[in-house]
Protein backbone atom coordinates (compact mmCIF):
# COMPACT_ATOMS: atom_id res chain seq x y z
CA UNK A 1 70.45 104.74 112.75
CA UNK A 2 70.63 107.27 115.80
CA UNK A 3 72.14 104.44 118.19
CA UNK A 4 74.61 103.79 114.92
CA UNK A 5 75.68 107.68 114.99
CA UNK A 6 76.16 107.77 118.74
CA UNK A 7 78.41 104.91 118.88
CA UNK A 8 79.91 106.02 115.80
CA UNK A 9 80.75 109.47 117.83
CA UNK A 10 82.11 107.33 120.69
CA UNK A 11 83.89 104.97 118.45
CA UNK A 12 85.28 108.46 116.84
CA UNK A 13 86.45 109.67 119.74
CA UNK A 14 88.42 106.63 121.20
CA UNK A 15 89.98 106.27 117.55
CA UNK A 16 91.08 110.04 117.98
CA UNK A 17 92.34 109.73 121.55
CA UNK A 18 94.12 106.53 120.74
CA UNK A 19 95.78 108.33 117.54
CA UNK A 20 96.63 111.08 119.84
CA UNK A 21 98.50 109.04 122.20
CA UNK A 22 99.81 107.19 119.38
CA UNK A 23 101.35 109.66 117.19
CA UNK A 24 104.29 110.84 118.89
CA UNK A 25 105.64 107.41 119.27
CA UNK A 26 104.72 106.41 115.77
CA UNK A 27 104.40 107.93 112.07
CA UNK A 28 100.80 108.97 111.26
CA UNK A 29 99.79 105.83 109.25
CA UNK A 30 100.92 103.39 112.41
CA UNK A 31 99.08 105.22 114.76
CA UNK A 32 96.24 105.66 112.22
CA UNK A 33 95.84 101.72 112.20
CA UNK A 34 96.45 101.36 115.99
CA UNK A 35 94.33 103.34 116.69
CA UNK A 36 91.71 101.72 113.91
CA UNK A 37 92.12 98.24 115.74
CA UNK A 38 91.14 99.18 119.21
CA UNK A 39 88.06 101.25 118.13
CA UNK A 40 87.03 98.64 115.93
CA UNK A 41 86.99 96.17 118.49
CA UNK A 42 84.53 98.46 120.77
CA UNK A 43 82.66 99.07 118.34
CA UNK A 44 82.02 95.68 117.20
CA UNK A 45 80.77 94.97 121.09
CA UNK A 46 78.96 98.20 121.22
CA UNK A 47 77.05 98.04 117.87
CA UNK A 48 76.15 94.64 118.28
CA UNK A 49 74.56 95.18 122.03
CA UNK A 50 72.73 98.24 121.69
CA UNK A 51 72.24 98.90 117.59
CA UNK A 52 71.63 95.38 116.24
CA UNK A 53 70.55 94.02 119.63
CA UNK A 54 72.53 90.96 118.61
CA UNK A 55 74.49 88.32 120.46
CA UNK A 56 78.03 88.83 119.62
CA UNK A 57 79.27 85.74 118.12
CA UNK A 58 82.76 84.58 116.76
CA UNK A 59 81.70 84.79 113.26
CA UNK A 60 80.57 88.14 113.74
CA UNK A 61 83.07 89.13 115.19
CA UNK A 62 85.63 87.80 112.36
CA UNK A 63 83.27 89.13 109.76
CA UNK A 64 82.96 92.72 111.76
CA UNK A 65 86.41 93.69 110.26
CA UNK A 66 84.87 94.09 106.60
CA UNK A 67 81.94 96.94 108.09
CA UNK A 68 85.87 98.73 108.68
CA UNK A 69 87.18 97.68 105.41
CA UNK A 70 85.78 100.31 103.28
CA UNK A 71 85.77 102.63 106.11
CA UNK A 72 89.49 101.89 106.45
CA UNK A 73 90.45 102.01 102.62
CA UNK A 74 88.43 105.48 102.24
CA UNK A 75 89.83 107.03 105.33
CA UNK A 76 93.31 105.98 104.84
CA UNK A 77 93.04 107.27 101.33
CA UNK A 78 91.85 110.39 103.31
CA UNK A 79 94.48 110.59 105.27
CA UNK A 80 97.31 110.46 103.24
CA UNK A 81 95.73 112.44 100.21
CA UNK A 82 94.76 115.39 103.12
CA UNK A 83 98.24 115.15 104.58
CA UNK A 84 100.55 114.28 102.45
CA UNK A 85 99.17 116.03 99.11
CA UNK A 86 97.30 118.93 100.52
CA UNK A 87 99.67 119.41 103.62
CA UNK A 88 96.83 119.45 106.45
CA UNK A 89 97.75 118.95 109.46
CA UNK A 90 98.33 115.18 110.61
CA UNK A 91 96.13 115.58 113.70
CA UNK A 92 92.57 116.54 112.21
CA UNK A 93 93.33 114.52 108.97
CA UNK A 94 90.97 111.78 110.14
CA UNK A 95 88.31 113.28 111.64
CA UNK A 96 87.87 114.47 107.90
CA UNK A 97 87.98 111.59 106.52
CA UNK A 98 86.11 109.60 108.64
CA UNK A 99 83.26 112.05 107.28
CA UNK A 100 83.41 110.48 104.03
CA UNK A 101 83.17 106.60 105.24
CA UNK A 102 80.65 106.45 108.13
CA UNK A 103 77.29 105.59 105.36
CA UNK A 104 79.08 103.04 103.97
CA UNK A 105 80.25 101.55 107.41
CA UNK A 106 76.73 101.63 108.15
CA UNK A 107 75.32 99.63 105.35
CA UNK A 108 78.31 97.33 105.13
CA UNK A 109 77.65 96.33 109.55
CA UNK A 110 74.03 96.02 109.04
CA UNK A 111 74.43 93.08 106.82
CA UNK A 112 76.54 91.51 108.59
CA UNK A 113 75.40 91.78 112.16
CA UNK A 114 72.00 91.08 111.18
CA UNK A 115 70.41 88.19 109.48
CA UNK A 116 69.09 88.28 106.19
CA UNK A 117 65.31 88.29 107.24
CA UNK A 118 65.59 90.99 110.29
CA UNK A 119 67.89 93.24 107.69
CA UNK A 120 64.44 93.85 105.93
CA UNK A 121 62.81 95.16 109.03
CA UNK A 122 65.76 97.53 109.98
């Protein structure tokens, strides 16, 4: 869980740089989901080396988008309700939000990345 949290801060912060970057060219949701697919990606190759100690595999890597899935539903949610709604400022919207999602990302990548029978022993 500690490896999960410190690739979850570096995931974090390459979402947040790449939403940086992103949102002057873009409105906040486009640059929200830019920014979503390029940490994803890392973090599928970063999780699955040092967390899960897992070769990363094709089907993994297809299924890795669902660990974001919920993450992505609750944090756009978060976005938009904390911006739009409550009027917070666009550029710490997500790091709020993100709060909210990271246990379930965690739950949701452990079954996938790991097999049934080593899921168990995690």
């Amino acid at each position: 869980m500690l490896t999960f949290a410190v690739i979850g801060v570096v995931n974090t912060g390459t979402y947040y740089g790449f939403y940086l970057l992103f949102l002057p060219r873009f409105p906040y949701l486009v640059a929200h989901v830019l920014a979503t697919v390029i940490s994803m990606t890392g973090s599928f190759f970063l999780n699955a080396r040092f967390t899960y100690r897992t070769r990363p595999t094709l089907r993994k890597f297809l299924l890795f988008p669902l660990t974001n899935a919920a993450n992505f539903i609750v944090t756009t949610a978060g976005v938009y309700v904390l911006v739009d709604l409550l009027h917070f400022g666009s550029r710490y919207a997500p790091l709020l939000a993100s709060l909210v999602a990271i246990p379930l990302t965690f739950v949701v990548s452990r079954w996938i990345m790991l097999p049934k029978a080593e899921t168990a022993l995690v």
